[in-house]
Protein backbone atom coordinates (compact mmCIF):
# COMPACT_ATOMS: atom_id res chain seq x y z
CA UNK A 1 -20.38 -17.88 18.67
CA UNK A 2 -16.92 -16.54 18.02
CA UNK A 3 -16.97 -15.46 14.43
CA UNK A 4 -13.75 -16.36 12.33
CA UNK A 5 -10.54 -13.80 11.92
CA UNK A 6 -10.61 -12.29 8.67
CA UNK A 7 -7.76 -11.79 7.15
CA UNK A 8 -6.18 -7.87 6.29
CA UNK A 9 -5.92 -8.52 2.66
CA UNK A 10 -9.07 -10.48 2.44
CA UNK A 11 -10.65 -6.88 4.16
CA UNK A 12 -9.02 -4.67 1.62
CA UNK A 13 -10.31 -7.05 -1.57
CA UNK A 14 -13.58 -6.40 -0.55
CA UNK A 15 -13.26 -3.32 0.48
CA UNK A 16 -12.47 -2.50 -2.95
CA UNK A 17 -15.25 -4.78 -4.78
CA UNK A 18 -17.58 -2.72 -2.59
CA UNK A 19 -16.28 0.39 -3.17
CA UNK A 20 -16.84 -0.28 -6.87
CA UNK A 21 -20.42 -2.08 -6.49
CA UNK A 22 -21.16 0.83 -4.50
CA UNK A 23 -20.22 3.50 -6.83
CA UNK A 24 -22.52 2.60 -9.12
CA UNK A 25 -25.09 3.65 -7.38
CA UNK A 26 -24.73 5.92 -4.04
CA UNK A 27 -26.19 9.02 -4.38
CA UNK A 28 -23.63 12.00 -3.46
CA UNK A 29 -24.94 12.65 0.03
CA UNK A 30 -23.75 8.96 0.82
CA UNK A 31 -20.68 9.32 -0.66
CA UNK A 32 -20.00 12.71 0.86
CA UNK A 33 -19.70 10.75 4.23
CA UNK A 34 -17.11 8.09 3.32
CA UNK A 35 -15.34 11.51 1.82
CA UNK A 36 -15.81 13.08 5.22
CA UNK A 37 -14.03 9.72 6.73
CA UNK A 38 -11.75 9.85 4.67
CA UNK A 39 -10.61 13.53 5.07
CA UNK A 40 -10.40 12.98 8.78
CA UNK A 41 -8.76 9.61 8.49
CA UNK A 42 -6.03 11.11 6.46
CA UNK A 43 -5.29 13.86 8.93
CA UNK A 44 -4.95 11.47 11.81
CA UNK A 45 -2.50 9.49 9.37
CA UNK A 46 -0.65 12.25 8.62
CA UNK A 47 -0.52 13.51 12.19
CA UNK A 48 0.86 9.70 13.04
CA UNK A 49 3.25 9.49 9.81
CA UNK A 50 6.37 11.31 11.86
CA UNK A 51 5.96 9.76 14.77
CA UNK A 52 6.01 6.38 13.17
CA UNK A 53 9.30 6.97 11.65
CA UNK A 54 10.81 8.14 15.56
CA UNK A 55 8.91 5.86 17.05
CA UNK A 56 10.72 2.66 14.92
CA UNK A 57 14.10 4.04 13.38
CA UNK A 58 15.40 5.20 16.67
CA UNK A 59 14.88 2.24 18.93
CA UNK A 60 15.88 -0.02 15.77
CA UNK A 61 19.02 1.84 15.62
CA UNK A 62 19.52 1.97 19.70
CA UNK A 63 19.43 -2.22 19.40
CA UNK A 64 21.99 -2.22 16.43
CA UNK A 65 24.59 -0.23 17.96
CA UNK A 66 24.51 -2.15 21.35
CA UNK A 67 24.92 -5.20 19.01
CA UNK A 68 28.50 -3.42 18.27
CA UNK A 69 30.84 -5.65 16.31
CA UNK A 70 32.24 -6.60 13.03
CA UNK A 71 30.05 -9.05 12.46
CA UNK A 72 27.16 -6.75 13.17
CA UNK A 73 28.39 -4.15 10.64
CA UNK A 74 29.13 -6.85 7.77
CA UNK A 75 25.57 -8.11 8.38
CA UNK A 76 23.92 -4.72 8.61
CA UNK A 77 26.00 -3.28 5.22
CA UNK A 78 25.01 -6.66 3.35
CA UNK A 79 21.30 -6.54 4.05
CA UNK A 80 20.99 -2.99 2.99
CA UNK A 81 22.84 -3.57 0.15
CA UNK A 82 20.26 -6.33 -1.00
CA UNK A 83 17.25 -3.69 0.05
CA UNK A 84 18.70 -1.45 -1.75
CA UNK A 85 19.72 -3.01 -5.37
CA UNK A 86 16.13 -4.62 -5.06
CA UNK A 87 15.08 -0.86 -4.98
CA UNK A 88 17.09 0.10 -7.70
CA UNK A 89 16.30 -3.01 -9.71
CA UNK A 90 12.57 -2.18 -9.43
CA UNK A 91 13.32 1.04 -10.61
CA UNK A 92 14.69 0.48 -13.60
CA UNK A 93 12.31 -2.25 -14.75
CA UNK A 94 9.25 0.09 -13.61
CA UNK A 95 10.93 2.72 -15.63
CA UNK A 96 11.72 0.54 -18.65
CA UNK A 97 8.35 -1.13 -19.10
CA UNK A 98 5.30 0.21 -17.41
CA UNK A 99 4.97 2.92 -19.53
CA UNK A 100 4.23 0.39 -22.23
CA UNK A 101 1.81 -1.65 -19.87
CA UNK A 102 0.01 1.94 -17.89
CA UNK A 103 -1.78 4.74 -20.03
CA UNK A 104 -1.09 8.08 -17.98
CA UNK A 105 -4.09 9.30 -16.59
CA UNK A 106 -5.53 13.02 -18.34
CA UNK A 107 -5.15 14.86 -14.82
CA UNK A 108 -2.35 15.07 -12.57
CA UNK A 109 -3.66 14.00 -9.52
CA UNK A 110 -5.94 11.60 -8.97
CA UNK A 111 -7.68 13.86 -6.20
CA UNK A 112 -8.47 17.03 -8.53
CA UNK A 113 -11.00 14.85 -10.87
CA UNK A 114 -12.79 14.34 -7.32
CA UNK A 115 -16.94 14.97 -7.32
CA UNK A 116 -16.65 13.78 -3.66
CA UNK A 117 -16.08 17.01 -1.31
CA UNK A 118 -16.39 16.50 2.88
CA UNK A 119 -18.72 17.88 4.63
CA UNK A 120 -15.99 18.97 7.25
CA UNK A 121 -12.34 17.78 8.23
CA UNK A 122 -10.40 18.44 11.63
CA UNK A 123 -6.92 19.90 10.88
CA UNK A 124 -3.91 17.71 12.46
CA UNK A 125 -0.98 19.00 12.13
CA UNK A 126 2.02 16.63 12.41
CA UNK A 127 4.32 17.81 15.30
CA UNK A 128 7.22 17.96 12.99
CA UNK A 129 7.88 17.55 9.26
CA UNK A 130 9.23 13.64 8.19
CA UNK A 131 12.85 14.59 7.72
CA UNK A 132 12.88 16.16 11.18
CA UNK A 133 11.75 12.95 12.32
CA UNK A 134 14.05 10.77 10.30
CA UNK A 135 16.88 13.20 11.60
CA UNK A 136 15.88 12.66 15.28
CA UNK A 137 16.05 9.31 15.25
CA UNK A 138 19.02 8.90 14.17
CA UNK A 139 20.28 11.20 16.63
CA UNK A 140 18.60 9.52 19.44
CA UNK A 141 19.48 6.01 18.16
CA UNK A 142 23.24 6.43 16.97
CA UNK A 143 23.52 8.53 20.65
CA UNK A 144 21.67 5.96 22.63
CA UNK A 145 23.77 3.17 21.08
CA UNK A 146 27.42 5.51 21.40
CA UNK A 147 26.42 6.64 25.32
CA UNK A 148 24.36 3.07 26.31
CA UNK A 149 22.13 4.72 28.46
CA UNK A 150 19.25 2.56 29.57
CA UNK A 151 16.50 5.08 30.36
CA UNK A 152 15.83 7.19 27.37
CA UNK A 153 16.10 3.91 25.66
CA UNK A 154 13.13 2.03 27.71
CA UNK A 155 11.09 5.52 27.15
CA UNK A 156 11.72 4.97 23.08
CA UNK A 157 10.49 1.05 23.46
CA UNK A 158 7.99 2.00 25.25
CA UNK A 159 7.17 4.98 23.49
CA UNK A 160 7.61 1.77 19.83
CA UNK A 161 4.79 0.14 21.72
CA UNK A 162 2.13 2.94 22.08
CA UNK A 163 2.60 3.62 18.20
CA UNK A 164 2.40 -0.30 17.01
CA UNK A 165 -0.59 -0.52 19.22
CA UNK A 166 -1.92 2.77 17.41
CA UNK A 167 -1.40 1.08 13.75
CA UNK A 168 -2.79 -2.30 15.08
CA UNK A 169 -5.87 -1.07 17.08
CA UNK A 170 -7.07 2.37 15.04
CA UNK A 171 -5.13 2.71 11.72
CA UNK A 172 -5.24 -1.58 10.40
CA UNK A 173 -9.36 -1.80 11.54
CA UNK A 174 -10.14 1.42 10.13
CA UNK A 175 -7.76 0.85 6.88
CA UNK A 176 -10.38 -1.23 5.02
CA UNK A 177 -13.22 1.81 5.26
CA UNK A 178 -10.65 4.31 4.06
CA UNK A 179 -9.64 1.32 0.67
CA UNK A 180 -14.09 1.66 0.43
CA UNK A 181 -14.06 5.48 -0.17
CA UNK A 182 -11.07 6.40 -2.35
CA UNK A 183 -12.29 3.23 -4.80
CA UNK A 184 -16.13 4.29 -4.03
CA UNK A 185 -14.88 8.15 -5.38
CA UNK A 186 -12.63 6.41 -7.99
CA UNK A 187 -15.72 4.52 -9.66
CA UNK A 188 -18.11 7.78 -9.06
CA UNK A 189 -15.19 9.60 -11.35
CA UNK A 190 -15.09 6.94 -13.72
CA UNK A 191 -11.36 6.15 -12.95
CA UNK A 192 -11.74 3.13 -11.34
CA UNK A 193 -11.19 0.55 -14.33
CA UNK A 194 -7.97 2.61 -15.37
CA UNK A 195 -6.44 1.86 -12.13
CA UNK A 196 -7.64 -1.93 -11.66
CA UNK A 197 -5.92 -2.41 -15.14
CA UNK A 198 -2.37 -0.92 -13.74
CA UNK A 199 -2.47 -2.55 -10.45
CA UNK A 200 -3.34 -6.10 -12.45
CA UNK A 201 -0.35 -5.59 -14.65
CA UNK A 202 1.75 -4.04 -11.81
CA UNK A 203 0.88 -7.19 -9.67
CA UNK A 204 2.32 -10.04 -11.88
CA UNK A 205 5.48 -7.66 -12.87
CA UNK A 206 6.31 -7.57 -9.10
CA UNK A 207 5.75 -11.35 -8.59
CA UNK A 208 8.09 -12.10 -11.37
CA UNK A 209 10.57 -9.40 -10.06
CA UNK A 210 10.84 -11.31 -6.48
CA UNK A 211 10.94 -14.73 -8.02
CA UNK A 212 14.02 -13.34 -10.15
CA UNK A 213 15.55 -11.27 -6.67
CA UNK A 214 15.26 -14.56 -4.24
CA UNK A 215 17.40 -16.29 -7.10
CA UNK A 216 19.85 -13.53 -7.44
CA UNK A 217 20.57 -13.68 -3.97
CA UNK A 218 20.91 -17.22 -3.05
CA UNK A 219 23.43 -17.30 -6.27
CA UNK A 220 25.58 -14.65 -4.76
CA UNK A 221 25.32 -16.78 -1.64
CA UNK A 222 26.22 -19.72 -3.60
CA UNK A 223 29.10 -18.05 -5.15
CA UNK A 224 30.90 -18.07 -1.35
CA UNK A 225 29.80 -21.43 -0.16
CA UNK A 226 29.83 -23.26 -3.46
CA UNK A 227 26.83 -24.76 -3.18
CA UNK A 228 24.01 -25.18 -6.13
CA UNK A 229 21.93 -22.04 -5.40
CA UNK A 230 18.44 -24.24 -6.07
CA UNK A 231 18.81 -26.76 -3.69
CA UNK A 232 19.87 -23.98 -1.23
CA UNK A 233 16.54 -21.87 -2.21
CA UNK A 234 14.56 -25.22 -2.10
CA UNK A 235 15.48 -25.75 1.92
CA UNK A 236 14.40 -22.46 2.22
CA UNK A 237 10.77 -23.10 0.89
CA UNK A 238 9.09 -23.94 4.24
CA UNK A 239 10.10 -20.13 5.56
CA UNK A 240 8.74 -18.81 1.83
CA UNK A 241 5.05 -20.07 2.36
CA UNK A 242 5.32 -19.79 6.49
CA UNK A 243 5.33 -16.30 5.37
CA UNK A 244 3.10 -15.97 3.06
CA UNK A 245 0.50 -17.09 6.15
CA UNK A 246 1.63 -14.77 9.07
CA UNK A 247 2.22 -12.23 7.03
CA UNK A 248 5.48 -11.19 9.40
CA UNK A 249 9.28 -11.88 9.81
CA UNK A 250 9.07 -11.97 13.11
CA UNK A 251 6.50 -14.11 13.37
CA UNK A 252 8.10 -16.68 10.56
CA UNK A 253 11.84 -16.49 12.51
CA UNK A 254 11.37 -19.94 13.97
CA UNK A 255 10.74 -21.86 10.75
CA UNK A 256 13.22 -19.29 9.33
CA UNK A 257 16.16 -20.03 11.89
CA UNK A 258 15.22 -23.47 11.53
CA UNK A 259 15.62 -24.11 7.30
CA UNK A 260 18.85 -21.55 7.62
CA UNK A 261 20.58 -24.20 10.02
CA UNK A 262 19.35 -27.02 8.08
CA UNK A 263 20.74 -25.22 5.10
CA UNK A 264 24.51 -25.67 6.85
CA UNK A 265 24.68 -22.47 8.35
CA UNK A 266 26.02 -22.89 11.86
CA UNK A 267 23.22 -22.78 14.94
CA UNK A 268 25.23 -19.13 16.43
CA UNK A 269 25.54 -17.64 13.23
CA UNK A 270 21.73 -18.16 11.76
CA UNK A 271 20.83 -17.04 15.92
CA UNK A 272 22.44 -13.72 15.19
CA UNK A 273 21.57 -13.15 11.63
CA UNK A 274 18.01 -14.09 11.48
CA UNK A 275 16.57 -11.92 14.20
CA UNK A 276 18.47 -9.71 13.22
CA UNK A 277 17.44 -9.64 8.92
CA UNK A 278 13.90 -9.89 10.11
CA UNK A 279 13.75 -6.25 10.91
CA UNK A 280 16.81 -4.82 8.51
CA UNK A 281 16.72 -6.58 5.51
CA UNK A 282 13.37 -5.80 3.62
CA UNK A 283 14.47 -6.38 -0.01
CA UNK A 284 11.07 -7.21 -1.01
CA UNK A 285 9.14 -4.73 0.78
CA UNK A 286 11.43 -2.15 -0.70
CA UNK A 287 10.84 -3.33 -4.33
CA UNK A 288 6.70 -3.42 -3.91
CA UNK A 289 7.27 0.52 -2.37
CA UNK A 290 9.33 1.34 -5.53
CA UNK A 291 7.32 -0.21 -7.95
CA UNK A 292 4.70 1.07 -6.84
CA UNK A 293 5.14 4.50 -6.47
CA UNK A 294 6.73 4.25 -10.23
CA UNK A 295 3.31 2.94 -11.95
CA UNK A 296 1.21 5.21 -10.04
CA UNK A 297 3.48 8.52 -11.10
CA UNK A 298 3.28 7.25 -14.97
CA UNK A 299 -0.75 6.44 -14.49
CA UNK A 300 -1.22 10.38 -13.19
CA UNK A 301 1.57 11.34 -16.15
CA UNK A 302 3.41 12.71 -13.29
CA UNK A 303 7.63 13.56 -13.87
CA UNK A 304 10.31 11.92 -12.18
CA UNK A 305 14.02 11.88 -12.43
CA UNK A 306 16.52 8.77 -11.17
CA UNK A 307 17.75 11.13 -9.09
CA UNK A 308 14.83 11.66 -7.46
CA UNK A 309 14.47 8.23 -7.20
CA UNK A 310 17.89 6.86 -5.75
CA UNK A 311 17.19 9.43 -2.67
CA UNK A 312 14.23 8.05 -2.32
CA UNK A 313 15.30 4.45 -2.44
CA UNK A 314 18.13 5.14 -0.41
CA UNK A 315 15.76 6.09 2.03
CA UNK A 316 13.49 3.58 1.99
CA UNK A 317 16.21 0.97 3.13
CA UNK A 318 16.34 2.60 6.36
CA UNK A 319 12.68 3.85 6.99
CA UNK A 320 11.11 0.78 6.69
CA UNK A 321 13.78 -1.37 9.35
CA UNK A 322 12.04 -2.39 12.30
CA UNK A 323 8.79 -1.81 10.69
CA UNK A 324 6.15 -3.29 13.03
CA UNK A 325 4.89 -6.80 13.08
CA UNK A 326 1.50 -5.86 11.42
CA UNK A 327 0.13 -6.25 8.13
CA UNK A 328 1.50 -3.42 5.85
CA UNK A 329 4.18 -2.22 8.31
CA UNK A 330 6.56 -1.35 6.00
CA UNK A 331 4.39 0.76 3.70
CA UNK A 332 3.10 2.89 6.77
CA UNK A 333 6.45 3.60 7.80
CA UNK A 334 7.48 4.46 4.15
CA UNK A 335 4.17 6.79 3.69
CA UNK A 336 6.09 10.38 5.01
CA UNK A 337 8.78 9.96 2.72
CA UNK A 338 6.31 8.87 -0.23
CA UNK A 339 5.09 12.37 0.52
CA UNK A 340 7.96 14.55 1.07
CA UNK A 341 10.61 12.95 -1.70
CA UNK A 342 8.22 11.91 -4.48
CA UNK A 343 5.15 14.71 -3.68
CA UNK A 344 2.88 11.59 -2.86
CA UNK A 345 -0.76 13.01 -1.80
CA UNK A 346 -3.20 11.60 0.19
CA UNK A 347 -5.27 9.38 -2.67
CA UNK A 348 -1.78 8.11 -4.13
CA UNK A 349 -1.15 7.18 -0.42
CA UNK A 350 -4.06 5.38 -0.31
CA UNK A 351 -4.03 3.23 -3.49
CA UNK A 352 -0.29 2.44 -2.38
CA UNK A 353 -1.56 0.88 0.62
CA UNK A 354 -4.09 -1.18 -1.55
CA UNK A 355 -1.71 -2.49 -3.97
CA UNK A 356 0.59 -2.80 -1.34
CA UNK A 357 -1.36 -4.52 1.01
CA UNK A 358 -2.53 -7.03 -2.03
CA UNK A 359 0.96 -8.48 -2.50
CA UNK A 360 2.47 -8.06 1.23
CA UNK A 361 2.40 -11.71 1.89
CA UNK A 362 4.68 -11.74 -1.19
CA UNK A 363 7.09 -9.18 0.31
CA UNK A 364 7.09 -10.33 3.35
CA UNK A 365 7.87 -14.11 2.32
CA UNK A 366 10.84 -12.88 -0.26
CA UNK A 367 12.22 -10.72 2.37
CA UNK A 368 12.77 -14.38 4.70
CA UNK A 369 13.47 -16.08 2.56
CA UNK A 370 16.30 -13.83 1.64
CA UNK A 371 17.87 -13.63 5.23
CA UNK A 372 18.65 -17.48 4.58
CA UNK A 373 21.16 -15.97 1.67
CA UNK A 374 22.63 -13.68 3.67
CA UNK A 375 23.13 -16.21 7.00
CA UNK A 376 25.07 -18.22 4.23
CA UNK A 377 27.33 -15.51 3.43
CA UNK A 378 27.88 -14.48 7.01
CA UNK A 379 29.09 -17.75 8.26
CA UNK A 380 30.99 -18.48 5.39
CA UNK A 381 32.52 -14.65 6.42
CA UNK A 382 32.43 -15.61 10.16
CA UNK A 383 33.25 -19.39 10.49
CA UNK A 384 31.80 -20.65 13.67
CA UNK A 385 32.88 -24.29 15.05
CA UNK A 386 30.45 -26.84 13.99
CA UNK A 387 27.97 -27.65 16.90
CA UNK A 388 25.12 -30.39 17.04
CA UNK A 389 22.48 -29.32 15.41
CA UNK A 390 19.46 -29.29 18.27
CA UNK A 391 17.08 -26.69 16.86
CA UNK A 392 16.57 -28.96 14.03
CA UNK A 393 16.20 -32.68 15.16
């Protein structure tokens, strides 16, 4: 009998309640194994980081710039705009208020108060550093989409393909085992509670944060069609909780494309802008990323500057487009620049994939629901002539 499909969050949950049962009592032997997984897990991650970020950003970028037109660039600026301020708006709420809700953590890392040590690794070194992959995709893609040459461009799809089936077929399965054996060292350390108390504070900060973003943007969209934002973000409600199911834009673009055209938004314009915001516009994502890394730099008492922050952020809005249509897509494709702007190791790595991963139907369903705003705004900007309306009836 075909067993059931378990959902990736429902893996992670309890891969964490058994990584904290287990704790309790493994002896060190035991635990020395999962540490051992671990170790060589991370390498392989590592190893795959940069060629995530070439393997997505390029292509992504290739597709844009064949797309050439005004209506393209309007589009593109607007959605990164939205990624963006929901970056810098997590930011400054993180900054103003977790350090009243998180007590920093005594050590620095989270890694140093280990007890767990492998009993060997296998070295993987990346084949170049993140920002020499960030740099050579947007040389490929902005040269691809200038020169529109076909082949190099069906190598880099093909070349997308090889590393979402990597993430779906070895790094997603395999995810769940790592989530056991960083909270499995965390309880052995007696850190575990510490960080359970963050993430449940952390968790209904961000949920209040998107409620407040998906309002924010449908009343700047309401501010050019002058329309009452609610009734607006109310049509939109069917592609909110589609996504909170699939777990993916792409997946939700139907119900998405449909709600946007029965919001008034003409059938050409929501064709162009939907597709199109499902893999650019990831205000949501970008805000869990943020918010994230801010809580778990005040938990380990670690220092941070806005500056360091607004690169960062900045970056993020272009890292994560075109992340791929798995579970937690955006946060792998964010993970090298985690590491090389903000000093992110491989246990803070890990618990941002947890908490990640524990509200990514929540991204997910605020980024969607957000593309609706900015369809509005585009063919308000664009005026198409009205056409019957046969996606909807």
């Amino acid at each position: 009998m075909k067993l059931p499909k378990v959902n990736l969050l429902v893996k992670i949950l309890i891969a964490i309640a058994l990584g904290i049962g287990c704790g309790y009592f493994f002896p060190v032997w035991l635990g020395r194994v999962f540490a051992t997984f671990n170790a060589i897990f991370s390498q392989f991650l590592g190893f795959l980081i940069p060629l995530i970020i070439l393997g997505f950003v390029a292509p992504a970028i290739a597709d844009i710039g064949n797309k050439a037109g005004k209506m393209l660039v309007v589009t593109a600026a607007i959605a990164y705009l939205f990624t963006t301020f929901a970056g810098f708006m997590s930011f400054t709420v993180g900054d103003t208020f977790f350090s009243k809700l998180i007590t920093p953590q005594p050590m620095n890392q989270l890694e140093e108060a280990s007890s767990l040590q492998a009993y060997f690794t296998i070295e993987m070194p990346p084949l170049m550093t993140v920002m020499t992959a960030l740099v050579f995709a947007f040389t490929l893609g902005i040269s691809l989409a200038y020169l529109k040459g076909e082949t190099i461009k069906a190598v880099l799809n093909e070349f997308r393909d090889i590393i979402s089936l990597a993430i779906a077929k070895v790094i997603i399965p395999l995810l769940p085992i790592y989530i056991f054996g960083i909270f499995l060292d965390m309880t052995i350390t007696g850190q575990v509670a510490t960080v359970l108390a963050a993430f449940a504070k952390i968790i209904l900060v961000i949920f209040a944060m998107h409620i407040f973003l998906l309002v924010l943007q449908y009343v700047i969209a309401a501010l050019f069609v002058r329309r009452n934002p609610f009734k607006l973000l109310l049509t939109m409600l069917p592609a909110y909780f589609t996504a909170l199911g699939t777990q993916s834009s792409a997946a939700t673009i139907p119900v998405t494309l449909r709600q946007t055209i029965k919001m008034g938004v003409s059938e050409d314009t929501a064709g162009f802008v939907v597709p199109l915001c499902a893999t650019i516009h990831m205000s949501g994502s970008a805000m869990k990323i943020v918010a994230c890394a801010v809580a778990l730099m005040i938990m380990q008492g670690l220092p941070y500057t806005t500056g360091m922050f607004a690169g960062f952020i900045c970056m993020i809005g272009i890292s994560i487009i075109a992340a791929p249509g798995v579970p937690g897509g955006a946060i792998m494709a964010s993970l090298g620049i985690l590491a090389s702007m903000l000093g992110f190791t491989e246990s803070d790595q890990a618990l941002m994939i947890a908490l990640y991963i524990a509200m990514d139907s929540f991204g997910t369903a605020c980024n969607v629901t957000g593309d609706g705003s900015i369809a509005l705004i585009i063919d308000k900007l664009f005026p198409t002539k009205p056409i019957k309306n046969n996606i909807i009836e």
